[in-house]
C-alpha atoms as a PDB file:
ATOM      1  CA  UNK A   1       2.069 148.561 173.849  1.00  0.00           C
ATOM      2  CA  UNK A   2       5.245 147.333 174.494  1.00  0.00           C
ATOM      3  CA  UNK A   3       4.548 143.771 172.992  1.00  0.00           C
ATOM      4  CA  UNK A   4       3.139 145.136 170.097  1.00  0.00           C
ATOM      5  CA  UNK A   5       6.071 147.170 168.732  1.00  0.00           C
ATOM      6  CA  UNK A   6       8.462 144.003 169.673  1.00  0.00           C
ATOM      7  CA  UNK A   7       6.152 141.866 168.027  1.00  0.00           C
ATOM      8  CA  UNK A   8       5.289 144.521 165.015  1.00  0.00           C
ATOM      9  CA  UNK A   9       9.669 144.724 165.308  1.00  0.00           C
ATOM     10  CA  UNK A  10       9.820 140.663 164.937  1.00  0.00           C
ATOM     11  CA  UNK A  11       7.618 140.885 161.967  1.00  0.00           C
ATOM     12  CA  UNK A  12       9.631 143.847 159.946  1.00  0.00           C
ATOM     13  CA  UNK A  13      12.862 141.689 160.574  1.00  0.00           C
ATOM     14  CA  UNK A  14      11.168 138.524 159.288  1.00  0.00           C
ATOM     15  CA  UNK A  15       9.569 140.224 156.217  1.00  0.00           C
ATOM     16  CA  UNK A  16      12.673 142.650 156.028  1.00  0.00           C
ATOM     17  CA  UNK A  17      11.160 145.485 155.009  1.00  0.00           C
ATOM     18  CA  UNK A  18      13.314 148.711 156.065  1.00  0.00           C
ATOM     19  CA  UNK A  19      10.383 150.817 156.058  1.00  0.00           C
ATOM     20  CA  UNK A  20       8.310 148.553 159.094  1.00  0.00           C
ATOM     21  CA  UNK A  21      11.717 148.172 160.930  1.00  0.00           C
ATOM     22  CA  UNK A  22      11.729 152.115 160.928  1.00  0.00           C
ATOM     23  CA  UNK A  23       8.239 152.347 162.441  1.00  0.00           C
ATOM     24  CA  UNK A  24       8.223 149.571 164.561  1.00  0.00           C
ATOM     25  CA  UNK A  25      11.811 151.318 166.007  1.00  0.00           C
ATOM     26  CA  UNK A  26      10.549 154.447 166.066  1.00  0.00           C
ATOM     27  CA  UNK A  27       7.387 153.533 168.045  1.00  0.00           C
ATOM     28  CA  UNK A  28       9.271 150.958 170.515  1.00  0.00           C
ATOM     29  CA  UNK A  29      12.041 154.515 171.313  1.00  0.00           C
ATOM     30  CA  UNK A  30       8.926 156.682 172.055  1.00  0.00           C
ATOM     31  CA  UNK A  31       7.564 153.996 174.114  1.00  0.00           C
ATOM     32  CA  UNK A  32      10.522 153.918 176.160  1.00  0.00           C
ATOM     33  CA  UNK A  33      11.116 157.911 176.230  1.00  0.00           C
ATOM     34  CA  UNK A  34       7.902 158.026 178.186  1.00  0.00           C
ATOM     35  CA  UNK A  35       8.353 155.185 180.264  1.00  0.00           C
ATOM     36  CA  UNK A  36      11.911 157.261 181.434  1.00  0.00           C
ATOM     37  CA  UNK A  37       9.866 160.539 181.653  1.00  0.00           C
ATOM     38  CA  UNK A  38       7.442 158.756 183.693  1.00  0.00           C
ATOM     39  CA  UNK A  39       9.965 157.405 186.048  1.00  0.00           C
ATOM     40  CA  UNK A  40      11.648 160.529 186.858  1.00  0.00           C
ATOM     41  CA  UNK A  41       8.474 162.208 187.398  1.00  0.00           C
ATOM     42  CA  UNK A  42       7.909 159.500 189.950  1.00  0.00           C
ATOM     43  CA  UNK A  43      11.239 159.587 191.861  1.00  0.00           C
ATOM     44  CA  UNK A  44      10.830 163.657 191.672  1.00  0.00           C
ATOM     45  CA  UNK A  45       7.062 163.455 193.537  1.00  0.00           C
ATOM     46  CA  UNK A  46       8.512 160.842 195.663  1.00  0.00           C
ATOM     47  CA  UNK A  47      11.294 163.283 196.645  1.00  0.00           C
ATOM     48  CA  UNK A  48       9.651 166.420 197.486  1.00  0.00           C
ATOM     49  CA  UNK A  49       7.005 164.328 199.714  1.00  0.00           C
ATOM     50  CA  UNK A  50       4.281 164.808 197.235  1.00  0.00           C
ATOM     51  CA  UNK A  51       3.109 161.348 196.130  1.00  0.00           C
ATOM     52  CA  UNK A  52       2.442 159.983 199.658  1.00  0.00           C
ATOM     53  CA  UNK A  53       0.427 163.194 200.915  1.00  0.00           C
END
């Protein structure tokens, strides 16, 4: 998912349209909002003792 929204990024930039660089943005900062969310829901279960058990 991620190398789609670079490449669909890549491809706004080329045909510099400021409509596809919005999208391709917008999808690339909610890709990496849930990568974060995902990572501190890891380091919490891994902190309490949950994910191991």
């Amino acid at each position: 998912m991620a190398a789609l929204s670079n490449a669909a990024l890549k491809y706004a930039m080329f045909v510099q349209s400021w409509l596809l660089i919005a999208i391709a943005a917008f999808i690339l900062a909610l890709l990496s909002i849930v990568l974060i969310v995902l990572f501190i829901l890891t380091l919490n279960f891994l902190f309490n003792g949950k994910l191991l058990s």
